[in-house]
C-alpha atoms as a PDB file:
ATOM      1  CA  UNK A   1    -196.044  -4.096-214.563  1.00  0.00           C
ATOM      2  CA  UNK A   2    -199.061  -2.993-212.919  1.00  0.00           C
ATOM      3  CA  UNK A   3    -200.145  -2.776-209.439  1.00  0.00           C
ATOM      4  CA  UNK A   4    -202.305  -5.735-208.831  1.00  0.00           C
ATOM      5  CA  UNK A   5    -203.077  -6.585-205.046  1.00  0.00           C
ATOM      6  CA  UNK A   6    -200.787  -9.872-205.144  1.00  0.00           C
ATOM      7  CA  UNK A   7    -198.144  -7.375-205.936  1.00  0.00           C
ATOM      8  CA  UNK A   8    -198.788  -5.521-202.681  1.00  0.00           C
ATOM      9  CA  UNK A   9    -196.193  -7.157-200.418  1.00  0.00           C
ATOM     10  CA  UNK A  10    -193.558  -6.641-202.825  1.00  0.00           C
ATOM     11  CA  UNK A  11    -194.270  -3.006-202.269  1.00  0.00           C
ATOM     12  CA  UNK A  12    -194.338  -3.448-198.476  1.00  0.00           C
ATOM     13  CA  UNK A  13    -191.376  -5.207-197.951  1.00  0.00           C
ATOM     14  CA  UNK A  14    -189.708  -2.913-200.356  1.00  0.00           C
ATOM     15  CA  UNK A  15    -190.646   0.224-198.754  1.00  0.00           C
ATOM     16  CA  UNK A  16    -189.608  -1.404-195.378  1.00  0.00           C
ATOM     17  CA  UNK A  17    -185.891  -2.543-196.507  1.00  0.00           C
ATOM     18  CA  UNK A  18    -185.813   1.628-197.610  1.00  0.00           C
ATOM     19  CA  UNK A  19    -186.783   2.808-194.553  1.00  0.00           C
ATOM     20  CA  UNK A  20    -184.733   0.552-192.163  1.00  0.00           C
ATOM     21  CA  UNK A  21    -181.706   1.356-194.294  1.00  0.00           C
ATOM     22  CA  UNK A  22    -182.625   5.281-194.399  1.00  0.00           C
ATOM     23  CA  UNK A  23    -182.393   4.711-190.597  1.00  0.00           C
ATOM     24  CA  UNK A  24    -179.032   2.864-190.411  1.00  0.00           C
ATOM     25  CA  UNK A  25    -177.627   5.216-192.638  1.00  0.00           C
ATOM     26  CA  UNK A  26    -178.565   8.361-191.216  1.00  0.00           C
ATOM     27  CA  UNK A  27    -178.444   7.656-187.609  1.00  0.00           C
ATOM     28  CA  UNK A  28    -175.422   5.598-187.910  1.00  0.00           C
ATOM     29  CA  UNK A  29    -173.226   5.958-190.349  1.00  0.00           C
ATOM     30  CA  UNK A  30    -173.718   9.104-190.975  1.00  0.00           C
ATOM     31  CA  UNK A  31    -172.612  10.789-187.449  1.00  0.00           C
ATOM     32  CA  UNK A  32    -169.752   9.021-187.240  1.00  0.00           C
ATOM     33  CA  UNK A  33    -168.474  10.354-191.096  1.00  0.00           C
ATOM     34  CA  UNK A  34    -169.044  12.970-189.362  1.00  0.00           C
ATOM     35  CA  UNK A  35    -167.256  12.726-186.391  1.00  0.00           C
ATOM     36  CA  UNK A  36    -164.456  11.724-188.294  1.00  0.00           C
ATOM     37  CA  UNK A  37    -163.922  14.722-191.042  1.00  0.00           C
ATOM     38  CA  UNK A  38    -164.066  16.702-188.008  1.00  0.00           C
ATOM     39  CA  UNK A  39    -161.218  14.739-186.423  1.00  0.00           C
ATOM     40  CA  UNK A  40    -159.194  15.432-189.780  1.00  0.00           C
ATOM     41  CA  UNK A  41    -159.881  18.794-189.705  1.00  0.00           C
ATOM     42  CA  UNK A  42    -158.883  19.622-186.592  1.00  0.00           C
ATOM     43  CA  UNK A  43    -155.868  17.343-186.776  1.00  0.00           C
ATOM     44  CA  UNK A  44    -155.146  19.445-190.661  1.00  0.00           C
ATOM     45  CA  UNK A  45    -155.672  22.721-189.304  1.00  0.00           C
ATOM     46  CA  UNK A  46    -153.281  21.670-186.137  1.00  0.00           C
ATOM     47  CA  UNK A  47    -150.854  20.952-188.297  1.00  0.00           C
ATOM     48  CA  UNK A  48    -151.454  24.465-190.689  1.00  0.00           C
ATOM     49  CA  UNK A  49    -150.725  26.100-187.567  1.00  0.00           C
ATOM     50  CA  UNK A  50    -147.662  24.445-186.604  1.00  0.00           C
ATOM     51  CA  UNK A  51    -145.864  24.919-189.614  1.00  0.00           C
ATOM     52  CA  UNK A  52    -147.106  28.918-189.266  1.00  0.00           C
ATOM     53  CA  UNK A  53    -145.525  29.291-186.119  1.00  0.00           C
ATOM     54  CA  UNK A  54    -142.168  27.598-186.949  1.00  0.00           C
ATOM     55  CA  UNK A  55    -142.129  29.960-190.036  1.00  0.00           C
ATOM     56  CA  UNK A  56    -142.742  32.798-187.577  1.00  0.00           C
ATOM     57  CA  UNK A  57    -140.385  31.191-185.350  1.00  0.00           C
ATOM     58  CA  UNK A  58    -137.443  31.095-188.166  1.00  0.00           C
ATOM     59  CA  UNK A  59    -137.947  34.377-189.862  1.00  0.00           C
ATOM     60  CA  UNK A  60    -137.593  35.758-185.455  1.00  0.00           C
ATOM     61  CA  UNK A  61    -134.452  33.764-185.389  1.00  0.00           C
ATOM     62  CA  UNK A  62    -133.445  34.909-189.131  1.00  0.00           C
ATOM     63  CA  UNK A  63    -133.992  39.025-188.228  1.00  0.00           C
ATOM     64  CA  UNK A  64    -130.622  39.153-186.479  1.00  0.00           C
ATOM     65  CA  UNK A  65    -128.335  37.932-189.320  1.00  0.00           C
ATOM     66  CA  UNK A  66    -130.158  40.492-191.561  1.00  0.00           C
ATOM     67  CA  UNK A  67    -129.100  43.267-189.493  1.00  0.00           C
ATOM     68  CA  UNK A  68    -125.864  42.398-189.348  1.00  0.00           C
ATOM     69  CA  UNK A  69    -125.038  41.594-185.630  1.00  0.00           C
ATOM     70  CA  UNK A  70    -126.573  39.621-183.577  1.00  0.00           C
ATOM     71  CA  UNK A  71    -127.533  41.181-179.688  1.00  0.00           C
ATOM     72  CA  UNK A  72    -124.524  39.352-178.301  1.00  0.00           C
ATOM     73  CA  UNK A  73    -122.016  40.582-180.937  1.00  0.00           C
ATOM     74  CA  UNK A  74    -123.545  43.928-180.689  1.00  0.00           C
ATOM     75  CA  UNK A  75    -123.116  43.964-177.435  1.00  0.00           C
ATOM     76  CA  UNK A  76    -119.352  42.939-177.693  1.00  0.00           C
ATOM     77  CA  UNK A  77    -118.561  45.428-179.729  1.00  0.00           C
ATOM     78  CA  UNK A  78    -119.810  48.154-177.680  1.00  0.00           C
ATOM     79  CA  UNK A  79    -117.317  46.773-175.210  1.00  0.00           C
ATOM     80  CA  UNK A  80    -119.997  45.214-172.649  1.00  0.00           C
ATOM     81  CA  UNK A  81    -117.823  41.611-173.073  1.00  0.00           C
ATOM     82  CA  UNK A  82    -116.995  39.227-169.899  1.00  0.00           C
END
């Protein structure tokens, strides 16, 4: 196929479709992928540190039993009961 100028408009209106879609895309579609990953990532990374801090708060509540005695029953053995 070559260029001929009654093959001109095909070029035009080709190039024109590309660029209004390269517009739609990118200032459309593409901030709100955007906007969503982020939304996923925070709401991933919330969770990440949720599960952290009940494994920090269950090993706390585990240190006790692995010494033996908890604070109360220490405490009622060394005689300080009601």
């Amino acid at each position: 196929m070559t260029l001929r100028p009654d093959n001109y408009y095909e070029l035009a209106v080709g190039l024109v479709t590309f660029l209004v879609t390269l517009f739609v895309v990118g200032k459309l579609l593409i901030p709100r992928l955007q906007k969503t990953l982020a939304e996923r990532v925070d709401a991933i990374e919330g969770g990440i540190m949720r599960a952290e801090e009940a494994q920090a708060k269950a090993r706390n509540l585990e240190r006790p039993r692995a010494t033996g005695r908890s604070p109360a029953r220490r405490g009622a053995a060394a005689g300080g009961g009601p």
